[in-house]
Protein backbone atom coordinates (compact mmCIF):
# COMPACT_ATOMS: atom_id res chain seq x y z
CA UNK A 1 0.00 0.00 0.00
CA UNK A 2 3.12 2.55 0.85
CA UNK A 3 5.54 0.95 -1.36
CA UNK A 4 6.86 3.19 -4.43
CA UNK A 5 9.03 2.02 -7.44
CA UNK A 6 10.87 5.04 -8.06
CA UNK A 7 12.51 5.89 -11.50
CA UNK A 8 13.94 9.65 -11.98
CA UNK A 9 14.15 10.61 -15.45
CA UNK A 10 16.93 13.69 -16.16
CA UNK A 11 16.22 15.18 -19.60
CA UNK A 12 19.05 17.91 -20.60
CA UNK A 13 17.45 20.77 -22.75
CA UNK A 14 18.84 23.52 -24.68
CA UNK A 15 16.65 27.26 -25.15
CA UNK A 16 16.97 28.08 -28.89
CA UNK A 17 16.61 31.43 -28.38
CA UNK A 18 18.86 33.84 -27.12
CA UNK A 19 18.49 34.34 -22.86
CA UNK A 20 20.67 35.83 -19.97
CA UNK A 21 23.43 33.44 -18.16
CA UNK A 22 24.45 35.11 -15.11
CA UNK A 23 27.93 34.18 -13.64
CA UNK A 24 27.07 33.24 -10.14
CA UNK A 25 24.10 30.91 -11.55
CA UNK A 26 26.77 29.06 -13.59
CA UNK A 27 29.59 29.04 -11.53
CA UNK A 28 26.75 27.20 -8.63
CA UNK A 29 25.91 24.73 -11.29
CA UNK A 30 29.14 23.74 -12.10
CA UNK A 31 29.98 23.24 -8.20
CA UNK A 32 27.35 20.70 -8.24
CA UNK A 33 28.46 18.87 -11.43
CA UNK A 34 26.00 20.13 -14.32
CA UNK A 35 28.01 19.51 -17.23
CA UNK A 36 27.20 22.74 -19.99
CA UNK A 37 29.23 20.97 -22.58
CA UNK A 38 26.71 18.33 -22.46
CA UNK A 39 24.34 20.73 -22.67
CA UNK A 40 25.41 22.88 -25.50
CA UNK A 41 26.64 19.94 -27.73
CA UNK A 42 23.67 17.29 -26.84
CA UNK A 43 20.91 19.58 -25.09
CA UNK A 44 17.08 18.62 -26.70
CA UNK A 45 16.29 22.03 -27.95
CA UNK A 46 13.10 23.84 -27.18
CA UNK A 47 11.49 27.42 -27.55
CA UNK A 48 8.79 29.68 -25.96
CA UNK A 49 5.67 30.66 -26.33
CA UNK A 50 2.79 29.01 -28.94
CA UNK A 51 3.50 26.21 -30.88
CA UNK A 52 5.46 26.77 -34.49
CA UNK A 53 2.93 24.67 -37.04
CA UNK A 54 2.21 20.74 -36.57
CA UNK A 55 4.54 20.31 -33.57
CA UNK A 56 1.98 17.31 -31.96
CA UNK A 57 3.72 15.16 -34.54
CA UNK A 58 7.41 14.98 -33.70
CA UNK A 59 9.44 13.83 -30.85
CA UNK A 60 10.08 16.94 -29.28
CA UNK A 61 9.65 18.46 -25.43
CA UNK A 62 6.38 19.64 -26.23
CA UNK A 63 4.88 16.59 -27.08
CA UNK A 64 6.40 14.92 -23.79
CA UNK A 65 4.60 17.94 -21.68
CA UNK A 66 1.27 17.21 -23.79
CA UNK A 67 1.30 13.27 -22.60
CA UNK A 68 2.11 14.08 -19.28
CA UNK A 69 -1.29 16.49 -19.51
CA UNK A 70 -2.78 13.51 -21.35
CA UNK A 71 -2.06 11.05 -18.57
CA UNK A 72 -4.33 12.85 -16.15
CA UNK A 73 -1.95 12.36 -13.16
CA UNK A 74 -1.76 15.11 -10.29
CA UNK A 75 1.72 17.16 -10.69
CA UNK A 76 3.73 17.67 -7.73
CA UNK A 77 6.35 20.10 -6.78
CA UNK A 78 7.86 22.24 -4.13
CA UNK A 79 7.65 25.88 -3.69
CA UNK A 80 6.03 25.27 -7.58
CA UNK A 81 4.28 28.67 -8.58
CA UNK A 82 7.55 30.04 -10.92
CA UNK A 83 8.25 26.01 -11.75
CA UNK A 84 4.85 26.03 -13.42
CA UNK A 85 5.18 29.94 -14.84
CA UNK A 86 8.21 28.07 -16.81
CA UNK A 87 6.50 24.95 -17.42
CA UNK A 88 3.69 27.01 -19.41
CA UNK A 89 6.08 29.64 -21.02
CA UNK A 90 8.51 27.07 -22.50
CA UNK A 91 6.82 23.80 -23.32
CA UNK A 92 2.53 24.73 -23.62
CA UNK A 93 2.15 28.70 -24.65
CA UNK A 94 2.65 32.33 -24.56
CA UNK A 95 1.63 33.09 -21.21
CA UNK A 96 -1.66 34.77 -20.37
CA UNK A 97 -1.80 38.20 -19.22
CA UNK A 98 -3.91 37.57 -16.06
CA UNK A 99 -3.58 35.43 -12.99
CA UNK A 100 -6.95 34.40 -13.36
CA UNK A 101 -6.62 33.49 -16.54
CA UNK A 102 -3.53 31.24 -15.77
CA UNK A 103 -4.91 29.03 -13.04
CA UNK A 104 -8.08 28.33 -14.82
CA UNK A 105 -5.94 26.98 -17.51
CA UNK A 106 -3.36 24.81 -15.34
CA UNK A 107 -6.77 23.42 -13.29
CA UNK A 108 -8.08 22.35 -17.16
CA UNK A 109 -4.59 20.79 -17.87
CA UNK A 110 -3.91 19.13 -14.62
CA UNK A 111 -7.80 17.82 -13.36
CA UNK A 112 -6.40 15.62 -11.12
CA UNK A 113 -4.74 18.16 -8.87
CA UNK A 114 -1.74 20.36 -8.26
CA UNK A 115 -0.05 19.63 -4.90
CA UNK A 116 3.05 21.71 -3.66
CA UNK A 117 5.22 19.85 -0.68
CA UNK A 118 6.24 23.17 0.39
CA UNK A 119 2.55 24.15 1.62
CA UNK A 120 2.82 20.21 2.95
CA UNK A 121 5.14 20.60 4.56
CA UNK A 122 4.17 24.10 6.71
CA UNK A 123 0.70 23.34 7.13
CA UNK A 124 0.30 19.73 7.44
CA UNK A 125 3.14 18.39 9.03
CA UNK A 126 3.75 21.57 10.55
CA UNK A 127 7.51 21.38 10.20
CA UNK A 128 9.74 24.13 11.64
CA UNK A 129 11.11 24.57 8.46
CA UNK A 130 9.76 23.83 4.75
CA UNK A 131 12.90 24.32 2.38
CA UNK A 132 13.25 21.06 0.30
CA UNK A 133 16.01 19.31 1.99
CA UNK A 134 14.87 20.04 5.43
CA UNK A 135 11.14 18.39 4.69
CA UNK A 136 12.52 15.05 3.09
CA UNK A 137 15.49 14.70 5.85
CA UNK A 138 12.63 15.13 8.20
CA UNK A 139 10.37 12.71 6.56
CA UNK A 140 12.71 10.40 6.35
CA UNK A 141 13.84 10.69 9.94
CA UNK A 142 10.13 10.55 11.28
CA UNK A 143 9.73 7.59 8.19
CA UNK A 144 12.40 5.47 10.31
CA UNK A 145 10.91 6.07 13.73
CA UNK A 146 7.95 4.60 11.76
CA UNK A 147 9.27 1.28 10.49
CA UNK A 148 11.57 0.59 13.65
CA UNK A 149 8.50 0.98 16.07
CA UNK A 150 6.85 -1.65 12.96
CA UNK A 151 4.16 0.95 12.28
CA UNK A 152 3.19 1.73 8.88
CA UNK A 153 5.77 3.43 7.28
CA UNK A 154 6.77 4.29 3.30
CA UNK A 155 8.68 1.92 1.44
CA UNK A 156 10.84 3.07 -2.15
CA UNK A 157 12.09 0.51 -4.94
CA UNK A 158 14.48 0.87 -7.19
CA UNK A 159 14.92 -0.68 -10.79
CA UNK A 160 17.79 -2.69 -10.71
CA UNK A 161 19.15 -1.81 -14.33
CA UNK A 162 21.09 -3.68 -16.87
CA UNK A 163 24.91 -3.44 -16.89
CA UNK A 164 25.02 -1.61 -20.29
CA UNK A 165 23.06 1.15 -19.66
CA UNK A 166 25.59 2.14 -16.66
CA UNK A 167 26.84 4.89 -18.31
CA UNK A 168 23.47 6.97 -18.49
CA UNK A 169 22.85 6.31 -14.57
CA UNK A 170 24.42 8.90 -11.98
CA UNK A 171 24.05 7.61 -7.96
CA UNK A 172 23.00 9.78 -5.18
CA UNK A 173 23.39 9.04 -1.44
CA UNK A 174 20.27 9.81 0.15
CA UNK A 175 20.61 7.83 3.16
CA UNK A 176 19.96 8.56 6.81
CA UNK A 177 22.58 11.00 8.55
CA UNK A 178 25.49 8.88 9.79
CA UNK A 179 25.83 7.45 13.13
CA UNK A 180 28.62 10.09 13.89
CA UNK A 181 27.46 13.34 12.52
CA UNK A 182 27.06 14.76 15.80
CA UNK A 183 29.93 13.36 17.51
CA UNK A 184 32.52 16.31 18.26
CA UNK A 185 31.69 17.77 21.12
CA UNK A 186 32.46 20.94 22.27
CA UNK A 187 34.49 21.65 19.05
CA UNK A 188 31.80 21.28 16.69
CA UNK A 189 30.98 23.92 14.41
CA UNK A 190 27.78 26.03 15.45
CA UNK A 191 24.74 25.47 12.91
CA UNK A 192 24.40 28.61 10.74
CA UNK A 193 21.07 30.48 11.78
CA UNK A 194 20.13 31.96 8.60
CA UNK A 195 20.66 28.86 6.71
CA UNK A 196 18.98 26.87 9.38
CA UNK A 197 15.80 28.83 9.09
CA UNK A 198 15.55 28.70 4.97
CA UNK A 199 18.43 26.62 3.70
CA UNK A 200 19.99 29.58 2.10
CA UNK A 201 22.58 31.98 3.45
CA UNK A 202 24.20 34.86 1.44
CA UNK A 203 27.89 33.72 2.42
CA UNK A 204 27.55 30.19 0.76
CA UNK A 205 30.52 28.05 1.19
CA UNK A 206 32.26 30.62 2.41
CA UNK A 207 30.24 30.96 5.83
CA UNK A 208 32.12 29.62 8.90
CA UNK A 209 29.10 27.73 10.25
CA UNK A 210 27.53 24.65 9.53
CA UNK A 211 24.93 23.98 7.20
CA UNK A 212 24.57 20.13 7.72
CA UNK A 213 20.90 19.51 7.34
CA UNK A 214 21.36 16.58 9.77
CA UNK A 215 22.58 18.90 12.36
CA UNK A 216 20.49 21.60 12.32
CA UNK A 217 17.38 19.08 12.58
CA UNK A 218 18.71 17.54 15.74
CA UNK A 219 19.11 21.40 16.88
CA UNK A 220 15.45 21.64 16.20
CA UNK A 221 14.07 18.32 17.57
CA UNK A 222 16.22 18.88 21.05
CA UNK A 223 14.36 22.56 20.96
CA UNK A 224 11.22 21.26 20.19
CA UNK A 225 11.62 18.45 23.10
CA UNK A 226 12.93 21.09 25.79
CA UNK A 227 9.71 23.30 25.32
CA UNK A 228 7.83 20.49 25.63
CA UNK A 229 9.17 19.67 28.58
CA UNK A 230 8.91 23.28 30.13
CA UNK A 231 5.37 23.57 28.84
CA UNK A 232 4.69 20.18 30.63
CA UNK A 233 6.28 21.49 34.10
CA UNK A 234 3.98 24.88 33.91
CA UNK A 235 1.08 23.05 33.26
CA UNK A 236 1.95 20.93 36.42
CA UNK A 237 2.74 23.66 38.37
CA UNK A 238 -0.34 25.81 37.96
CA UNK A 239 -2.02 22.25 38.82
CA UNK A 240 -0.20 22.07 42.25
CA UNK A 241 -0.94 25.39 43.26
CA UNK A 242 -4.65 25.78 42.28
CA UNK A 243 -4.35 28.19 39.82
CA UNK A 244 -8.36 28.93 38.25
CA UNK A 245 -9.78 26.78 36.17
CA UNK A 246 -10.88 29.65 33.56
CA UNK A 247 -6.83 30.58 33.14
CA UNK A 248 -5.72 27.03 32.77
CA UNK A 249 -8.58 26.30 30.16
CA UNK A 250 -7.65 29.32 27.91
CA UNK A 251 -3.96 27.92 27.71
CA UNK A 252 -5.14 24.78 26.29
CA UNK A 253 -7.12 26.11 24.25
CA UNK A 254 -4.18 28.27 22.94
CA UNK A 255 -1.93 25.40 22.72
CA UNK A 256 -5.03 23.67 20.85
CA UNK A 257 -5.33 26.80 18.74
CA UNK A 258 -1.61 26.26 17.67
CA UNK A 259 -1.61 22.48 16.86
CA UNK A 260 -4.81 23.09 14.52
CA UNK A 261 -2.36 25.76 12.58
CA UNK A 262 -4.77 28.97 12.90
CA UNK A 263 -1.87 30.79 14.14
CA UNK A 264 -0.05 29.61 10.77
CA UNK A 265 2.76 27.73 9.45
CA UNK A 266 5.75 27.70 12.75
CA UNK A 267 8.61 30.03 12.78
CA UNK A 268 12.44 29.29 13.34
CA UNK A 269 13.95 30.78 16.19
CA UNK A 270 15.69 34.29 16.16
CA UNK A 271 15.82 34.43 12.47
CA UNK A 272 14.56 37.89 10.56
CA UNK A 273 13.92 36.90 6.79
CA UNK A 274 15.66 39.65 4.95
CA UNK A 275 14.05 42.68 2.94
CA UNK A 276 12.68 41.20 -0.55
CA UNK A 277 15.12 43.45 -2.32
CA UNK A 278 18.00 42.11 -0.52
CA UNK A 279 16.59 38.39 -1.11
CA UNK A 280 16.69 39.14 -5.28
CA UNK A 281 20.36 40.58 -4.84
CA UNK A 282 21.55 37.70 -2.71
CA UNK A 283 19.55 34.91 -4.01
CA UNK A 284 21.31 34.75 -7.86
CA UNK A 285 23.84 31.58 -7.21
CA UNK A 286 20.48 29.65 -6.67
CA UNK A 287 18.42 30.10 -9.69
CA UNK A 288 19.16 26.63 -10.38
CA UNK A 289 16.93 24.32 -13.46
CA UNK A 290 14.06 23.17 -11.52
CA UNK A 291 12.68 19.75 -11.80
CA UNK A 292 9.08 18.49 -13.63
CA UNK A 293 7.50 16.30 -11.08
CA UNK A 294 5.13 14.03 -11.93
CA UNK A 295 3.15 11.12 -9.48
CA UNK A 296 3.89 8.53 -12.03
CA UNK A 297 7.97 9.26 -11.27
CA UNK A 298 8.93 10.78 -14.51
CA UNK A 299 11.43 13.83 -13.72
CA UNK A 300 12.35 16.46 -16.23
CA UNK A 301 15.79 17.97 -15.71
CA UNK A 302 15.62 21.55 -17.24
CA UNK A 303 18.67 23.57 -18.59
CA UNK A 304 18.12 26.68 -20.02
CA UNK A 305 17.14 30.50 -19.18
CA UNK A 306 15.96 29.62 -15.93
CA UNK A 307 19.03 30.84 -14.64
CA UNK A 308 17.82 34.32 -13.48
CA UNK A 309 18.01 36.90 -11.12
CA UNK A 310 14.58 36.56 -9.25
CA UNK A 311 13.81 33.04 -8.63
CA UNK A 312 11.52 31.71 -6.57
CA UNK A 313 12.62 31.41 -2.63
CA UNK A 314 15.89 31.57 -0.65
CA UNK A 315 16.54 28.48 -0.72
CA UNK A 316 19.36 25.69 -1.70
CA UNK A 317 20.03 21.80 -0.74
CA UNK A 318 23.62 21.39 0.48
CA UNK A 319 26.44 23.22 -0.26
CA UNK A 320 29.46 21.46 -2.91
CA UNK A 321 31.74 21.02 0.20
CA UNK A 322 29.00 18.68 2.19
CA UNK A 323 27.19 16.59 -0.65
CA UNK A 324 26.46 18.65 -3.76
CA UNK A 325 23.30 16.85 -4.31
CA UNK A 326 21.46 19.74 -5.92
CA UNK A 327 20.31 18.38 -9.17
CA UNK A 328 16.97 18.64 -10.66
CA UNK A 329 16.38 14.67 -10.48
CA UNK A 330 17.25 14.28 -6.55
CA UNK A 331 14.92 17.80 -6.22
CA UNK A 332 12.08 15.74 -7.88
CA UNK A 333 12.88 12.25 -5.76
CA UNK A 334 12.94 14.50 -2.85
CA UNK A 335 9.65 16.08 -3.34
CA UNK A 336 7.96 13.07 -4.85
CA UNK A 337 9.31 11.04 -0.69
CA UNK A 338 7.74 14.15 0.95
CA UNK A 339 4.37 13.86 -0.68
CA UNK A 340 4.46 9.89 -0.52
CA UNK A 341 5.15 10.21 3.58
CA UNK A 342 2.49 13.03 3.57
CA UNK A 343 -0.09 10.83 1.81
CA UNK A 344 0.38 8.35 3.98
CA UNK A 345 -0.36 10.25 7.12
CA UNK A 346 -3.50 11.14 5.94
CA UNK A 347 -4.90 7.90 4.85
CA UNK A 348 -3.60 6.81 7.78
CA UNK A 349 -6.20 9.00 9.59
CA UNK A 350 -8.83 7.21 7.71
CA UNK A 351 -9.08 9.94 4.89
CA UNK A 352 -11.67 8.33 2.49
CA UNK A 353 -9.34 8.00 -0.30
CA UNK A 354 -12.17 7.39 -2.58
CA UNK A 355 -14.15 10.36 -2.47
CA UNK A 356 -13.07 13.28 -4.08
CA UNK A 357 -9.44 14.99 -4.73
CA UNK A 358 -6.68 12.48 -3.59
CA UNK A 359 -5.22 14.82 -0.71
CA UNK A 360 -8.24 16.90 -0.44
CA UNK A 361 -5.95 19.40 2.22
CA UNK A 362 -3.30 19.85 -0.02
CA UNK A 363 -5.01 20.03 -3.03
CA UNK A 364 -4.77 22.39 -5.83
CA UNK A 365 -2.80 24.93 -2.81
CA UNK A 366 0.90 26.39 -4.04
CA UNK A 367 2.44 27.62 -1.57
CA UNK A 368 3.15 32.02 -1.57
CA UNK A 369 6.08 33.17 -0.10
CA UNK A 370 5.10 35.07 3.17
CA UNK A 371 1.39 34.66 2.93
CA UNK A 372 -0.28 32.39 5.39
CA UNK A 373 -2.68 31.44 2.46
CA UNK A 374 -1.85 29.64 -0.57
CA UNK A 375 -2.51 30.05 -4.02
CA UNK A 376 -5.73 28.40 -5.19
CA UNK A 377 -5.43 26.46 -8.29
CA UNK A 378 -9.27 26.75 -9.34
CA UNK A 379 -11.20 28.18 -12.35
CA UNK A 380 -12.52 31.89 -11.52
CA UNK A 381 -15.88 32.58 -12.25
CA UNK A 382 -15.00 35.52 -13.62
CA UNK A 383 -11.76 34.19 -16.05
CA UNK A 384 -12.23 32.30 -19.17
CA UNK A 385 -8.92 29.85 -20.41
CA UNK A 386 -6.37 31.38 -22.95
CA UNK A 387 -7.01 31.38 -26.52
CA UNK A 388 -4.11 29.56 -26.99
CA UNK A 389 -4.60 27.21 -24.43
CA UNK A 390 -7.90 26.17 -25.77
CA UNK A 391 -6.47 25.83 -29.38
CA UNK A 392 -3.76 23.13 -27.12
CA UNK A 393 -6.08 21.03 -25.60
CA UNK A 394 -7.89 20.53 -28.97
CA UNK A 395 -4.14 18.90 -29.50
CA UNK A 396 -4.39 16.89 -26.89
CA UNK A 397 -7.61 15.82 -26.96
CA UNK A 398 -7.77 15.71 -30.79
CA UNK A 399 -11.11 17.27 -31.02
């Protein structure tokens, strides 16, 4: 019932029009082993806007995108608003010139739901922090608790592939933290604040504190356990000493309040998320290709002018010195575990799978940077579709 066979599919594309490469966007794609010459010399090429004639016949991007739309599957992806701007803009059509007008097309093209594991992650799981790397560590943390306590828990399978097609598969450890990441002691390097609380930090490799995902979780699970604990001892206290009834029932219902997330997503500790125009200055080395995710595992690995100045959020998965696993594929495994783990919770709490969208909570909700309400995916009553995207579902649909 939780057991996935997992196949992540990188496809290298090439823009074949002319866009803007920015140094810093390169030089952070290099450090984690994109290889441009591959791109430039073997890159599938693609280009913008509205179809160019009878494109639905040949082998190209566009067609791919079309059967993914055809297959009827719910698209997932993290932090996913500007992934499915580009999406649209480079592989469907010209983009509309409303917002209304662009999420009544994506709910036409993807009827089976849009679900972003960055709103998951904050408002379901309610995890102190939501950036990529941070949700599937703790997934698969809370995943292991799971299996060792012989619970129900979420189970991956690989293919195991032929020995001649070796040389078109690239390996990725993605296992638990090991045994002695935390073993040091006093002389352990203190976990970098900023990058703790959004797994970015403007001083990159060159910052003299850690930014070891496994690390700054235990930080956060220790914190998490010693306000527990103090919460526990208050509650105790004003037990002991009679305090009234009427002030001990309005702090449950306060803590109550906070565990049904009206008070929104939870913050990180001490950490002031900088000015927005300081966030586009600092945030170029990270406009990194971003990753088509689909629930039937196929992975798009895209190359091109997405390297630019104001990307989505301040955030990045490791640094080159501790793992360099920032690649679009291991960005779309990662998301694809997190919404897995978070799909089992639910039907776990008897969620009547059957009836209606298949994560009704998450459904159709992209996460907005700073707003404790998401983005609804949903037709306006007061938006028609595109032109253009009404000419591509005839396409499609062949009608």
């Amino acid at each position: 019932e939780n057991t996935y066979l997992c196949q992540i599919y990188n496809l290298t594309l090439l823009c074949t029009e002319d866009y803007i490469v920015e140094p810093q966007s390169v030089q952070f794609l290099v450090q984690h082993g994109f290889d441009f010459n591959k791109q430039y010399s073997q890159g599938i090429p693609y280009h913008k806007g509205n179809d160019k004639g009878n494109e639905n016949q040949s082998q190209s991007v566009r067609t791919f995108f079309l059967e993914l739309i055809r297959a009827k599957k719910p698209l997932v992806l993290h932090n996913g608003l500007i992934d499915l701007v580009f999406l649209y803009q480079c592989f469907y059509a010209h983009l509309p010139d409303s917002l209304g007008t662009f999420t009544t097309d994506l709910s036409e093209m993807f009827p089976a739901g849009i679900y972003d594991t960055k709103y998951a992650s904050e408002f379901e799981t309610r995890f102190v922090a939501s950036y990529l790397e941070y949700a599937y560590k703790k997934c698969k943390r809370e995943n292991h608790k799971l299996k060792d306590s012989s619970g129900q828990h979420l189970t991956i399978e690989f293919c195991n592939y032929p020995a001649n097609m070796s040389v078109y598969i690239d390996y990725r450890h993605c296992s638990l933290e090991e045994e002695n990441h935390s073993v040091g002691g006093g002389d352990k390097v203190p976990v970098c604040e900023k990058f703790s609380a959004y797994g970015w930090c403007p001083k990159g490799v060159k910052c003299p504190h850690s930014h070891n995902i496994d690390l700054i979780i235990d930080e956060d699970d220790k914190l998490c356990e010693k306000k527990r604990k103090k919460r526990k001892q208050k509650w105790r206290h004003q037990k002991n000493i009679g305090e009234p009834a009427k002030e001990q029932e309005s702090s449950g219902k306060e803590v109550e309040a906070v565990q049904n997330g009206e008070e929104g997503p939870p913050q990180k500790r001490g950490c002031c998320e900088p000015p927005a125009a300081t966030v586009l200055a600092e945030i170029t080395p990270h406009c990194e290709d971003r990753p088509l995710e689909e629930n039937t595992d196929m992975e798009a690995e895209v190359s091109s002018d997405t390297m630019c100045a104001a990307e989505k959020e301040k955030e990045t998965h490791g640094l080159p010195s501790q793992g360099g696993t920032h690649r679009a594929g291991f960005d779309a495994f990662m998301t694809g575990y997190i919404m897995a783990y978070v799909w089992m919770l639910k039907n776990e709490k008897n969620t009547d799978a059957g009836a209606g969208p298949w994560l009704p909570d998450c459904h159709n909700k992209l996460y907005l940077s700073g707003k404790s309400v998401p983005l609804q995916i949903v037709k306006s009553l007061f938006s028609k579709s595109s032109k253009a995207h009404s000419q591509k579902m005839k396409v499609a649909w062949g009608s």
